[in-house]
N, C-alpha and C. Protein backbone atom coordinates (compact mmCIF):
# COMPACT_ATOMS: atom_id res chain seq x y z
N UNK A 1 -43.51 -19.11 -0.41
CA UNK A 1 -42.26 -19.75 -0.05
C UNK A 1 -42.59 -21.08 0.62
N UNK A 2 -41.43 -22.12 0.07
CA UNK A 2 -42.35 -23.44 0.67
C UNK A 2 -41.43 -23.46 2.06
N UNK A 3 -41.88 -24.84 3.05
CA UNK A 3 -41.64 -24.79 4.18
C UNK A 3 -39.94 -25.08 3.97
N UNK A 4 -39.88 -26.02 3.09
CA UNK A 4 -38.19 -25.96 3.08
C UNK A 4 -37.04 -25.38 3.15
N UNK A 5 -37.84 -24.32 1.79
CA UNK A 5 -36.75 -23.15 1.61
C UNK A 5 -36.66 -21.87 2.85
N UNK A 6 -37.70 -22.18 3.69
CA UNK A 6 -37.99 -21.20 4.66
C UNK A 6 -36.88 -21.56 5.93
N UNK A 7 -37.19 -23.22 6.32
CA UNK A 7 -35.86 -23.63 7.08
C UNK A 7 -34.56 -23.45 6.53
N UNK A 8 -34.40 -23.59 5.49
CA UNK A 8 -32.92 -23.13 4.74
C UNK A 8 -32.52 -22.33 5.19
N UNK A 9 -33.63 -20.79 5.00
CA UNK A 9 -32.80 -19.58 5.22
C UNK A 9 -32.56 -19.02 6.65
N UNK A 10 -33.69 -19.80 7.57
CA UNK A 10 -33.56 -19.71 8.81
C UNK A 10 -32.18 -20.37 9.86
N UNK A 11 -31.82 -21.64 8.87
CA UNK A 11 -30.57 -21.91 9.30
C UNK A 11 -29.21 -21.81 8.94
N UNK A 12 -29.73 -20.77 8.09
CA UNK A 12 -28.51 -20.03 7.31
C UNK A 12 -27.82 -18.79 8.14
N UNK A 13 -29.11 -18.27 8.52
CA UNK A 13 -29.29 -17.28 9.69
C UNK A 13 -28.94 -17.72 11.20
N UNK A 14 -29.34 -18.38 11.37
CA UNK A 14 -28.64 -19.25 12.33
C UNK A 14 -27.04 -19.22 12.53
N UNK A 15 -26.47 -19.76 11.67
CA UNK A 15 -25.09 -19.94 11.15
C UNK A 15 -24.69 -19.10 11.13
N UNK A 16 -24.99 -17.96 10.39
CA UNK A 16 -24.49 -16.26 10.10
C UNK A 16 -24.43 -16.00 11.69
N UNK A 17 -25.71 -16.42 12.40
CA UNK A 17 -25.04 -15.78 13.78
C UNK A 17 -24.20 -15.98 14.59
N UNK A 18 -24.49 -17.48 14.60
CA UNK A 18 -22.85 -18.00 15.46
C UNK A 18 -21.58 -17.81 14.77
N UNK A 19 -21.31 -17.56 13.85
CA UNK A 19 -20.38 -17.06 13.19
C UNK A 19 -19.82 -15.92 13.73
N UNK A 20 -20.49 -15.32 13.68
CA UNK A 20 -20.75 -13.74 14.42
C UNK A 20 -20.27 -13.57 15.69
N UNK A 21 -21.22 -14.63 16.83
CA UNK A 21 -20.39 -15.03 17.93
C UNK A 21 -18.73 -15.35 18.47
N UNK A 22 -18.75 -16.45 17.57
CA UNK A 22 -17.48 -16.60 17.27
C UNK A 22 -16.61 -15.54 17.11
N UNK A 23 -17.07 -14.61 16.17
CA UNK A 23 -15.54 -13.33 15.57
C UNK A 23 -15.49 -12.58 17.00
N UNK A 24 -16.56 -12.27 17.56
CA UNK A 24 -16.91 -11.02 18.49
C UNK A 24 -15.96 -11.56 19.46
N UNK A 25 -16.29 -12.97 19.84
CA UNK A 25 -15.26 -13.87 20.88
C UNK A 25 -14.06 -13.61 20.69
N UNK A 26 -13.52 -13.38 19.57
CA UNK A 26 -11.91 -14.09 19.06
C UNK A 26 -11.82 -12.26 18.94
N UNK A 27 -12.57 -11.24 18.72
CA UNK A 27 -12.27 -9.58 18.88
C UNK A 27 -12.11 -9.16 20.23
N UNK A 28 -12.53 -9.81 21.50
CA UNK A 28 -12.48 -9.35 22.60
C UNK A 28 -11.42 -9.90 23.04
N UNK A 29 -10.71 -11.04 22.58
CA UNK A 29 -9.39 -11.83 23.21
C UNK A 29 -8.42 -10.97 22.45
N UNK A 30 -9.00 -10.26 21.69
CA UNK A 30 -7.44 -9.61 20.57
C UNK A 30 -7.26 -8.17 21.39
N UNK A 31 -8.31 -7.79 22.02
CA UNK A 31 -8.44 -6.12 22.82
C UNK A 31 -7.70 -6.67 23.91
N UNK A 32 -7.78 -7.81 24.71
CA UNK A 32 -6.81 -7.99 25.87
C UNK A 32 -5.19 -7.45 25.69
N UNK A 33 -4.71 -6.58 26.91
CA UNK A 33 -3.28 -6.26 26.80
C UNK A 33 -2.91 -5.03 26.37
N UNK A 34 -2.20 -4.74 25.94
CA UNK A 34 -0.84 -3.10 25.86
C UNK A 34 -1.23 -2.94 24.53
N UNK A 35 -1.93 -1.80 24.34
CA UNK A 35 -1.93 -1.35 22.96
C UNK A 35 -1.15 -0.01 22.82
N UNK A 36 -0.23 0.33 21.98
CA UNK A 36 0.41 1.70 21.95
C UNK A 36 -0.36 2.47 20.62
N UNK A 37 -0.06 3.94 21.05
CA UNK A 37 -1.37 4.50 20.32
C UNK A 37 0.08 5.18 19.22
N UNK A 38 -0.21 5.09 17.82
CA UNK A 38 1.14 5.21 17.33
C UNK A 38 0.72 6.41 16.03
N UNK A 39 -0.53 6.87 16.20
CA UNK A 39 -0.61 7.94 15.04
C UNK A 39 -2.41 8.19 15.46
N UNK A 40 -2.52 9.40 15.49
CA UNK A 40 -3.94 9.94 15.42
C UNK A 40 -4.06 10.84 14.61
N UNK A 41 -5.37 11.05 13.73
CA UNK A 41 -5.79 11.91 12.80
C UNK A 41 -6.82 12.76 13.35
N UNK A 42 -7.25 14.48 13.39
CA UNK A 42 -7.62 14.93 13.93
C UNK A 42 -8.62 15.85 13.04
N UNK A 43 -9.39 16.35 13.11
CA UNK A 43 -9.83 17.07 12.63
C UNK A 43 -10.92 17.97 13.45
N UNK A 44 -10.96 19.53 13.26
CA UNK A 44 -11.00 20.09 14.53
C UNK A 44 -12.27 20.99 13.90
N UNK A 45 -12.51 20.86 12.52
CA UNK A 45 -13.88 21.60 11.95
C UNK A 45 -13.46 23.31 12.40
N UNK A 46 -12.49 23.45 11.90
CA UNK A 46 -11.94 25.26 12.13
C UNK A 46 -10.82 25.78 11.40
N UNK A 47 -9.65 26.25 11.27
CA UNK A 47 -9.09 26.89 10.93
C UNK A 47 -7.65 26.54 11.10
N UNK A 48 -7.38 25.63 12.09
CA UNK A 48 -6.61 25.56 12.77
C UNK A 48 -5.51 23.89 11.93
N UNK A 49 -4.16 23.92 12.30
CA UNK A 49 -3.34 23.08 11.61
C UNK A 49 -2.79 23.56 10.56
N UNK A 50 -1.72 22.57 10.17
CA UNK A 50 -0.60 23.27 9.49
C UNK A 50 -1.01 23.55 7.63
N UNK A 51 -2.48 23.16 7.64
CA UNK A 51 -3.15 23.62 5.84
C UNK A 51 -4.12 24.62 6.67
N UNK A 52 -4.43 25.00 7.99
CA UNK A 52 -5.39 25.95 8.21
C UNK A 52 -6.55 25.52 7.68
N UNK A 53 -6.82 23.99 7.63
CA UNK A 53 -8.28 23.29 7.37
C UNK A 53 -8.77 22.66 8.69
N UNK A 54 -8.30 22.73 9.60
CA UNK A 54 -8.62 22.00 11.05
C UNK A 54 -7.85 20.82 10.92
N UNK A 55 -7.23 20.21 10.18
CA UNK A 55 -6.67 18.79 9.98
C UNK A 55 -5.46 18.83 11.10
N UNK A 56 -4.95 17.89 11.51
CA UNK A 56 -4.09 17.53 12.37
C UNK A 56 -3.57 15.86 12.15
N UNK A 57 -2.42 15.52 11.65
CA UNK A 57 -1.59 14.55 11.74
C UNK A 57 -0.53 14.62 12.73
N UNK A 58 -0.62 13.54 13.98
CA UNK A 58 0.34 13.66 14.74
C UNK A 58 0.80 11.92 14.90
N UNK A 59 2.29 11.77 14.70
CA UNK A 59 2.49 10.51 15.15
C UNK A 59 3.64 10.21 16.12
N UNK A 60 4.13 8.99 16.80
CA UNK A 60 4.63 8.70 17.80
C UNK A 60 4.60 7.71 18.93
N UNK A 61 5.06 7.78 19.86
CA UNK A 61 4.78 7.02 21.13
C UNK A 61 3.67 7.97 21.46
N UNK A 62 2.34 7.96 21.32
CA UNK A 62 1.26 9.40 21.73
C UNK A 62 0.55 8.37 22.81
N UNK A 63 0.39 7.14 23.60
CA UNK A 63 -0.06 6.60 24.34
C UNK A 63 0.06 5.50 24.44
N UNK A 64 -1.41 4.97 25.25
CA UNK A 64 -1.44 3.75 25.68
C UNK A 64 -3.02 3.25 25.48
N UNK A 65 -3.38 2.28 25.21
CA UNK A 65 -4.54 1.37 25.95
C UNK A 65 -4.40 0.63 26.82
N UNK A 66 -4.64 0.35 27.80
CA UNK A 66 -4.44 -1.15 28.51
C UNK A 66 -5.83 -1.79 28.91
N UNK A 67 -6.61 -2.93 28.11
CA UNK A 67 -7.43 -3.83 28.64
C UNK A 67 -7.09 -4.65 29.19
N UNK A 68 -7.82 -4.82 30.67
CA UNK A 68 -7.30 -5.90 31.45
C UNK A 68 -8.70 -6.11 31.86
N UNK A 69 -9.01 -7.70 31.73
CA UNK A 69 -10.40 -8.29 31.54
C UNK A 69 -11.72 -7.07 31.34
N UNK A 70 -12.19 -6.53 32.41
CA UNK A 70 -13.58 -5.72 31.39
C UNK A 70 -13.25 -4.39 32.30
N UNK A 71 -11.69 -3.96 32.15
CA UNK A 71 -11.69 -2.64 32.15
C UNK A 71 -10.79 -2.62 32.06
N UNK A 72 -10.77 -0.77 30.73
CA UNK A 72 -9.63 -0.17 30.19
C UNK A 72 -8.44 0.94 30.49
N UNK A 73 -7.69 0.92 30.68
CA UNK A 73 -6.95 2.31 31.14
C UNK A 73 -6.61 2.70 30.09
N UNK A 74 -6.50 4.22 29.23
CA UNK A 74 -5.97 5.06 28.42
C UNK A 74 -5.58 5.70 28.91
N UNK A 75 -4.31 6.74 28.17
CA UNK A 75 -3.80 7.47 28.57
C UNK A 75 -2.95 7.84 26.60
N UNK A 76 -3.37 9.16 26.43
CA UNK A 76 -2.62 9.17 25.33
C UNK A 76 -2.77 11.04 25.08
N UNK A 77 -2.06 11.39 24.64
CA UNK A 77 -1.66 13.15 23.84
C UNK A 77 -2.13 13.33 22.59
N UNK A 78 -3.21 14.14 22.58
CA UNK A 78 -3.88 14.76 21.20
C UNK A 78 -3.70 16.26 21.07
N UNK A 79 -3.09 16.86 20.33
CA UNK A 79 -2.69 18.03 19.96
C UNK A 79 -2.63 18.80 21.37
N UNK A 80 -1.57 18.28 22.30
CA UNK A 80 -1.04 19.07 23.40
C UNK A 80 -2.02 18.70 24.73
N UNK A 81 -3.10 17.88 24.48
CA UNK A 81 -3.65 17.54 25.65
C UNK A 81 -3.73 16.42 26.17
N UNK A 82 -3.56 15.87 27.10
CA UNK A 82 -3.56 14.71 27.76
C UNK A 82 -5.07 14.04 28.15
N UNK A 83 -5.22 12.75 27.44
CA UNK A 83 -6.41 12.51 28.00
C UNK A 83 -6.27 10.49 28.52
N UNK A 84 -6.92 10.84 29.84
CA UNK A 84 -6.27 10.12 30.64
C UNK A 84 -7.20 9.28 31.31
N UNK A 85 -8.20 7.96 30.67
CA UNK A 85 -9.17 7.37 31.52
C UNK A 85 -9.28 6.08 32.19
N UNK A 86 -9.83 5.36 32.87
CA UNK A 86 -10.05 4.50 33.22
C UNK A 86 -12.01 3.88 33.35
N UNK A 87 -12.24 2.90 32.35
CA UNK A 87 -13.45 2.46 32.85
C UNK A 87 -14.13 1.32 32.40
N UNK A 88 -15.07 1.02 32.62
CA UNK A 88 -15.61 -0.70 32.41
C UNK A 88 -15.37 -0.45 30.32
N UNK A 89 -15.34 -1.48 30.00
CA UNK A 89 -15.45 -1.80 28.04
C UNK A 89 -16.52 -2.60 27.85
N UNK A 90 -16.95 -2.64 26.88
CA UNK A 90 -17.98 -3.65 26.19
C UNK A 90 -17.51 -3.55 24.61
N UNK A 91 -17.63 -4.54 24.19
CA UNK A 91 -17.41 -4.61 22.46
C UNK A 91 -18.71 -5.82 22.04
N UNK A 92 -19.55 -4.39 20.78
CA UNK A 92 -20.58 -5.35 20.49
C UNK A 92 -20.00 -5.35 18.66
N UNK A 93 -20.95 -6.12 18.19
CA UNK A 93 -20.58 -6.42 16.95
C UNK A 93 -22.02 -6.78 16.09
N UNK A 94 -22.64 -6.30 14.84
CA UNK A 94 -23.31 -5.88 14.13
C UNK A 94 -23.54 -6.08 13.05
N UNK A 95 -23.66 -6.54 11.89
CA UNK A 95 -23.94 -6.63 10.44
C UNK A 95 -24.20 -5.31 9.95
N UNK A 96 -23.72 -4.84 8.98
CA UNK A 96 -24.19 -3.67 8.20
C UNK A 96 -24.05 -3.93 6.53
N UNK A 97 -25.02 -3.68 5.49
CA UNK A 97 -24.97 -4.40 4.61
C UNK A 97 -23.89 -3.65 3.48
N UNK A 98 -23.36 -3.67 2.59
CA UNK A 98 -22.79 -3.30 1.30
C UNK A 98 -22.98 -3.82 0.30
N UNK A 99 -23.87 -2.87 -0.58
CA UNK A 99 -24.49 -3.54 -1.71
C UNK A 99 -24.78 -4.73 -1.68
N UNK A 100 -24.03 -5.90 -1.91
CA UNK A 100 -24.41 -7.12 -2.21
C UNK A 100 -24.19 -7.71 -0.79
N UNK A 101 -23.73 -7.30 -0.06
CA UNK A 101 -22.71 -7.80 0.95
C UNK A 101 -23.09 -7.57 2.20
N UNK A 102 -22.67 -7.73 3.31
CA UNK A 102 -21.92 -7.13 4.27
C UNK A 102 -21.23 -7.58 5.42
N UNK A 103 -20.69 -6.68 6.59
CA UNK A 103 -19.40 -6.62 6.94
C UNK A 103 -20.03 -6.34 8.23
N UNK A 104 -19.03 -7.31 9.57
CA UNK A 104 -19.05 -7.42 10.84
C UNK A 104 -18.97 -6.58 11.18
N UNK A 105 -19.48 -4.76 12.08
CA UNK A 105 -19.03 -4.02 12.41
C UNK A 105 -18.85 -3.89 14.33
N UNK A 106 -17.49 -3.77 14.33
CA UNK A 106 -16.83 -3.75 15.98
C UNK A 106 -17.58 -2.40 16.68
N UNK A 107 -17.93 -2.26 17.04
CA UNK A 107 -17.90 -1.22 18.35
C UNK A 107 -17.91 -1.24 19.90
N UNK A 108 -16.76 -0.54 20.07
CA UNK A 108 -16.01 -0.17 21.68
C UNK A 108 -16.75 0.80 22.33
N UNK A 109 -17.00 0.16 23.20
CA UNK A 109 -18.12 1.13 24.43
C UNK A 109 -17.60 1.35 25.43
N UNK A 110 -16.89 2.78 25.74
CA UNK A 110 -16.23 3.40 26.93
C UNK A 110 -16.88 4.07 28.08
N UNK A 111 -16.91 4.18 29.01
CA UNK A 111 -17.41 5.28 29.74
C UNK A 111 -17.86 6.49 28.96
N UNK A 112 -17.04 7.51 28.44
CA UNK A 112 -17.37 8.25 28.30
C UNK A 112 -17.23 8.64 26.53
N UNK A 113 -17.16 7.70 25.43
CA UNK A 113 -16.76 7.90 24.18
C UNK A 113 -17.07 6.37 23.59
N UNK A 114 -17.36 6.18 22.19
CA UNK A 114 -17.47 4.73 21.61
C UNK A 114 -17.16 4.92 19.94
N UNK A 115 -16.14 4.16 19.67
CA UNK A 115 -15.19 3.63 18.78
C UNK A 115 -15.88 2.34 17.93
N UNK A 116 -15.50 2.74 16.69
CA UNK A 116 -15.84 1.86 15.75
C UNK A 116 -14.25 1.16 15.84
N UNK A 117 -14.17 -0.07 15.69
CA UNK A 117 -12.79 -0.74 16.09
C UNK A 117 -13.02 -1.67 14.40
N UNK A 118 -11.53 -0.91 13.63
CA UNK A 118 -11.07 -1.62 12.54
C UNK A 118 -10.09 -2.83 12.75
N UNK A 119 -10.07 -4.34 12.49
CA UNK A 119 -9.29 -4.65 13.16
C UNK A 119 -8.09 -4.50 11.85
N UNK A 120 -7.22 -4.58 12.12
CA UNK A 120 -5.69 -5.48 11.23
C UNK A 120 -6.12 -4.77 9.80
N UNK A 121 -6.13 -5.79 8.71
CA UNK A 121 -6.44 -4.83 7.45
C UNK A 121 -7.58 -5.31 6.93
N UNK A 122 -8.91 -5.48 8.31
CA UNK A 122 -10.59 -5.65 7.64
C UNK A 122 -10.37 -6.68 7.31
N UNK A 123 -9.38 -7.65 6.68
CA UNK A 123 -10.04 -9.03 5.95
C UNK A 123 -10.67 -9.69 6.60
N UNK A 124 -11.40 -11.28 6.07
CA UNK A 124 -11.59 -12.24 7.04
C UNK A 124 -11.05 -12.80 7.99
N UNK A 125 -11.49 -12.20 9.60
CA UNK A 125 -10.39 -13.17 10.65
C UNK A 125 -9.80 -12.44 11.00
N UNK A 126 -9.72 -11.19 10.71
CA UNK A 126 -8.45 -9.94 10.58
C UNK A 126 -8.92 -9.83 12.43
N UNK A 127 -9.76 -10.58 12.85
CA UNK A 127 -10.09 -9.92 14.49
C UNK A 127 -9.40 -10.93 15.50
N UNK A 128 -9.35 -11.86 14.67
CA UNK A 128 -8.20 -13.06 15.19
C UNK A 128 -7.02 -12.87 15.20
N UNK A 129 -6.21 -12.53 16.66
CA UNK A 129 -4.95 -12.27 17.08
C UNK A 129 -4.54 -11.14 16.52
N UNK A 130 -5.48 -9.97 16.35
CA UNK A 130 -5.03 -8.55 15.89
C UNK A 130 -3.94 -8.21 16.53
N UNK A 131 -3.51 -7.37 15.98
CA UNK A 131 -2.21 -6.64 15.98
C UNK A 131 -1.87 -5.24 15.98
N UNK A 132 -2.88 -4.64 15.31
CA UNK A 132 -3.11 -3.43 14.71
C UNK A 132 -4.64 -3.22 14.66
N UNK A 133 -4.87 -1.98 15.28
CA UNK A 133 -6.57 -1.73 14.87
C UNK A 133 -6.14 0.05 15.24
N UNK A 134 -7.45 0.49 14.51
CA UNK A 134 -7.97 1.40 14.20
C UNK A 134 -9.01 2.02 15.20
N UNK A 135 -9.67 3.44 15.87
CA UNK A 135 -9.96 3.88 16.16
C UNK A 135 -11.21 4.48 16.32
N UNK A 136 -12.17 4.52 15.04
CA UNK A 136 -13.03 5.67 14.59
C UNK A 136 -14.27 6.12 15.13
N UNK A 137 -14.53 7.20 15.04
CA UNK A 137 -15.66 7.80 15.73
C UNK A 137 -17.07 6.76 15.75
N UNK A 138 -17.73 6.60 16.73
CA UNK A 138 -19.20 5.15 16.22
C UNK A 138 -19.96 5.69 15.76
N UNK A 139 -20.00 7.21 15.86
CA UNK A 139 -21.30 7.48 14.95
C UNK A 139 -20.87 9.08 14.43
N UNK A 140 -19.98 8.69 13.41
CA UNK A 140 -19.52 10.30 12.66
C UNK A 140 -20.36 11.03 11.69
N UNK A 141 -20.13 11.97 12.64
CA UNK A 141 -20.79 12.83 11.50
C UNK A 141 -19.72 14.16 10.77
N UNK A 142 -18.82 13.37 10.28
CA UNK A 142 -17.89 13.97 9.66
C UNK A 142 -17.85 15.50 9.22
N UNK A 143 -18.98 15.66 8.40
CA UNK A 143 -18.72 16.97 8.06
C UNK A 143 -19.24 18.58 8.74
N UNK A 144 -19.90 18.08 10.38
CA UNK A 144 -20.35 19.03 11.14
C UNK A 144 -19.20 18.65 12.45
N UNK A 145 -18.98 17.88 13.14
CA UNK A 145 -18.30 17.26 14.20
C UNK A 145 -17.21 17.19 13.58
N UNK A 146 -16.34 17.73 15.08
CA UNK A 146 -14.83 17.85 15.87
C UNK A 146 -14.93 16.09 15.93
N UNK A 147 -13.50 15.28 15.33
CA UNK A 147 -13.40 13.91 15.34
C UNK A 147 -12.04 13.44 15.27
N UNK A 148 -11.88 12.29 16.11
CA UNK A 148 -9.89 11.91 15.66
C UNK A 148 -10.52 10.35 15.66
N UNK A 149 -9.41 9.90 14.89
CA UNK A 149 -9.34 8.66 14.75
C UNK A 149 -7.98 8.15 15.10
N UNK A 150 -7.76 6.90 16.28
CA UNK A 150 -6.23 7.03 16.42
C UNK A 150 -6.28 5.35 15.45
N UNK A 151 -4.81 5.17 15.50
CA UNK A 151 -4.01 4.11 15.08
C UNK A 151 -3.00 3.52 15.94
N UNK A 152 -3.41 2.00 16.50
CA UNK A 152 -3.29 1.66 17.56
C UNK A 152 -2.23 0.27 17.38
N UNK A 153 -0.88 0.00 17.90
CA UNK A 153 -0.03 -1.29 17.38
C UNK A 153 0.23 -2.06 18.93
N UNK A 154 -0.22 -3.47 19.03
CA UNK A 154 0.29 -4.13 20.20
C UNK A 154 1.42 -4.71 19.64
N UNK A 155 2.44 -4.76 20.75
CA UNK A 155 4.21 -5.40 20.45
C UNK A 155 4.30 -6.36 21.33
C-alpha cells in the first residue's frame, strides 16, 4: 500500500469519527427532558401471557423517563410492577458492521440496567431532535433471557 492511499484511509477514518462525535452529541441533546413510556414488549421465557408463550404486550400512559443533565429518573409499570429509579446516565455510541455497511449503535448506561437506544425510525440523523426511541436489551440474549423492550414518545 503506497503512502498516499494509506493517508486517504486514515483520514477517512478520521472523518468517520468525528462524524460519530457529532451524532453521539446531537443523541445526548435528544435524551434531555420528559420521555413517556407508551408501549413495552415483554417476554418472560415461561408460560405465562395471554398465547401462554411468556409474551406480554402492554400499552398506555405505563411511565416516565426524565433526563435532566447526567441523571435519570424512571418510573414506569411492567406487567403489574412498578419500577422506579433514579441514577447517573452515560450514552456511548459504536460502529457495528452489516455486510457491506454499518450502523451507529446507541447504548444507555444506567445504574443498574443498559439499553440499546433506537432513535426515531434508524435513518440518517434520526438522533437529531428525536422524538421517539426505542428501548432494547444491550446485550440480548433472546432466546435464554427474561427481556422487555419499551417504546418511548417525548410531547
Amino acid at each position: 500500500m503506497s503512502v498516499s492511499k494509506f493517508l486517504l484511509l486514515l483520514a477517512l477514518a478520521s472523518l468517520l469519527q468525528s462524524c460519530d462525535s457529532i451524532k453521539l452529541g446531537h443523541a445526548e441533546k435528544s435524551l434531555q427532558g420528559t420521555w413517556h413510556v407508551k408501549s413495552i414488549y415483554s417476554n418472560e421465557q415461561d408460560a405465562s401471557g395471554p398465547n401462554k408463550d411468556g409474551t406480554h404486550k402492554e400499552s398506555g400512559e405505563l411511565g416516565t423517563f426524565i433526563f435532566s443533565g447526567m441523571k435519570v429518573s424512571h418510573s414506569f409499570t411492567r406487567l403489574g410492577k412498578n419500577y422506579t429509579d433514579t441514577s447517573p446516565w452515560k450514552l456511548s455510541a459504536e460502529r457495528h458492521p452489516i455486510s457491506f455497511h454499518s450502523y451507529l449503535r446507541f447504548t444507555l448506561s444506567l445504574k443498574n440496567q443498559s439499553y440499546e437506544v433506537r432513535f426515531g425510525d434508524r435513518t440518517s440523523d434520526s438522533e437529531k431532535d428525536a422524538r421517539r426511541i426505542e428501548l432494547h436489551p444491550a446485550s440480548p440474549t433472546y432466546h435464554n433471557d427474561r427481556y422487555h423492550i419499551l417504546k418511548l414518545i417525548k410531547e
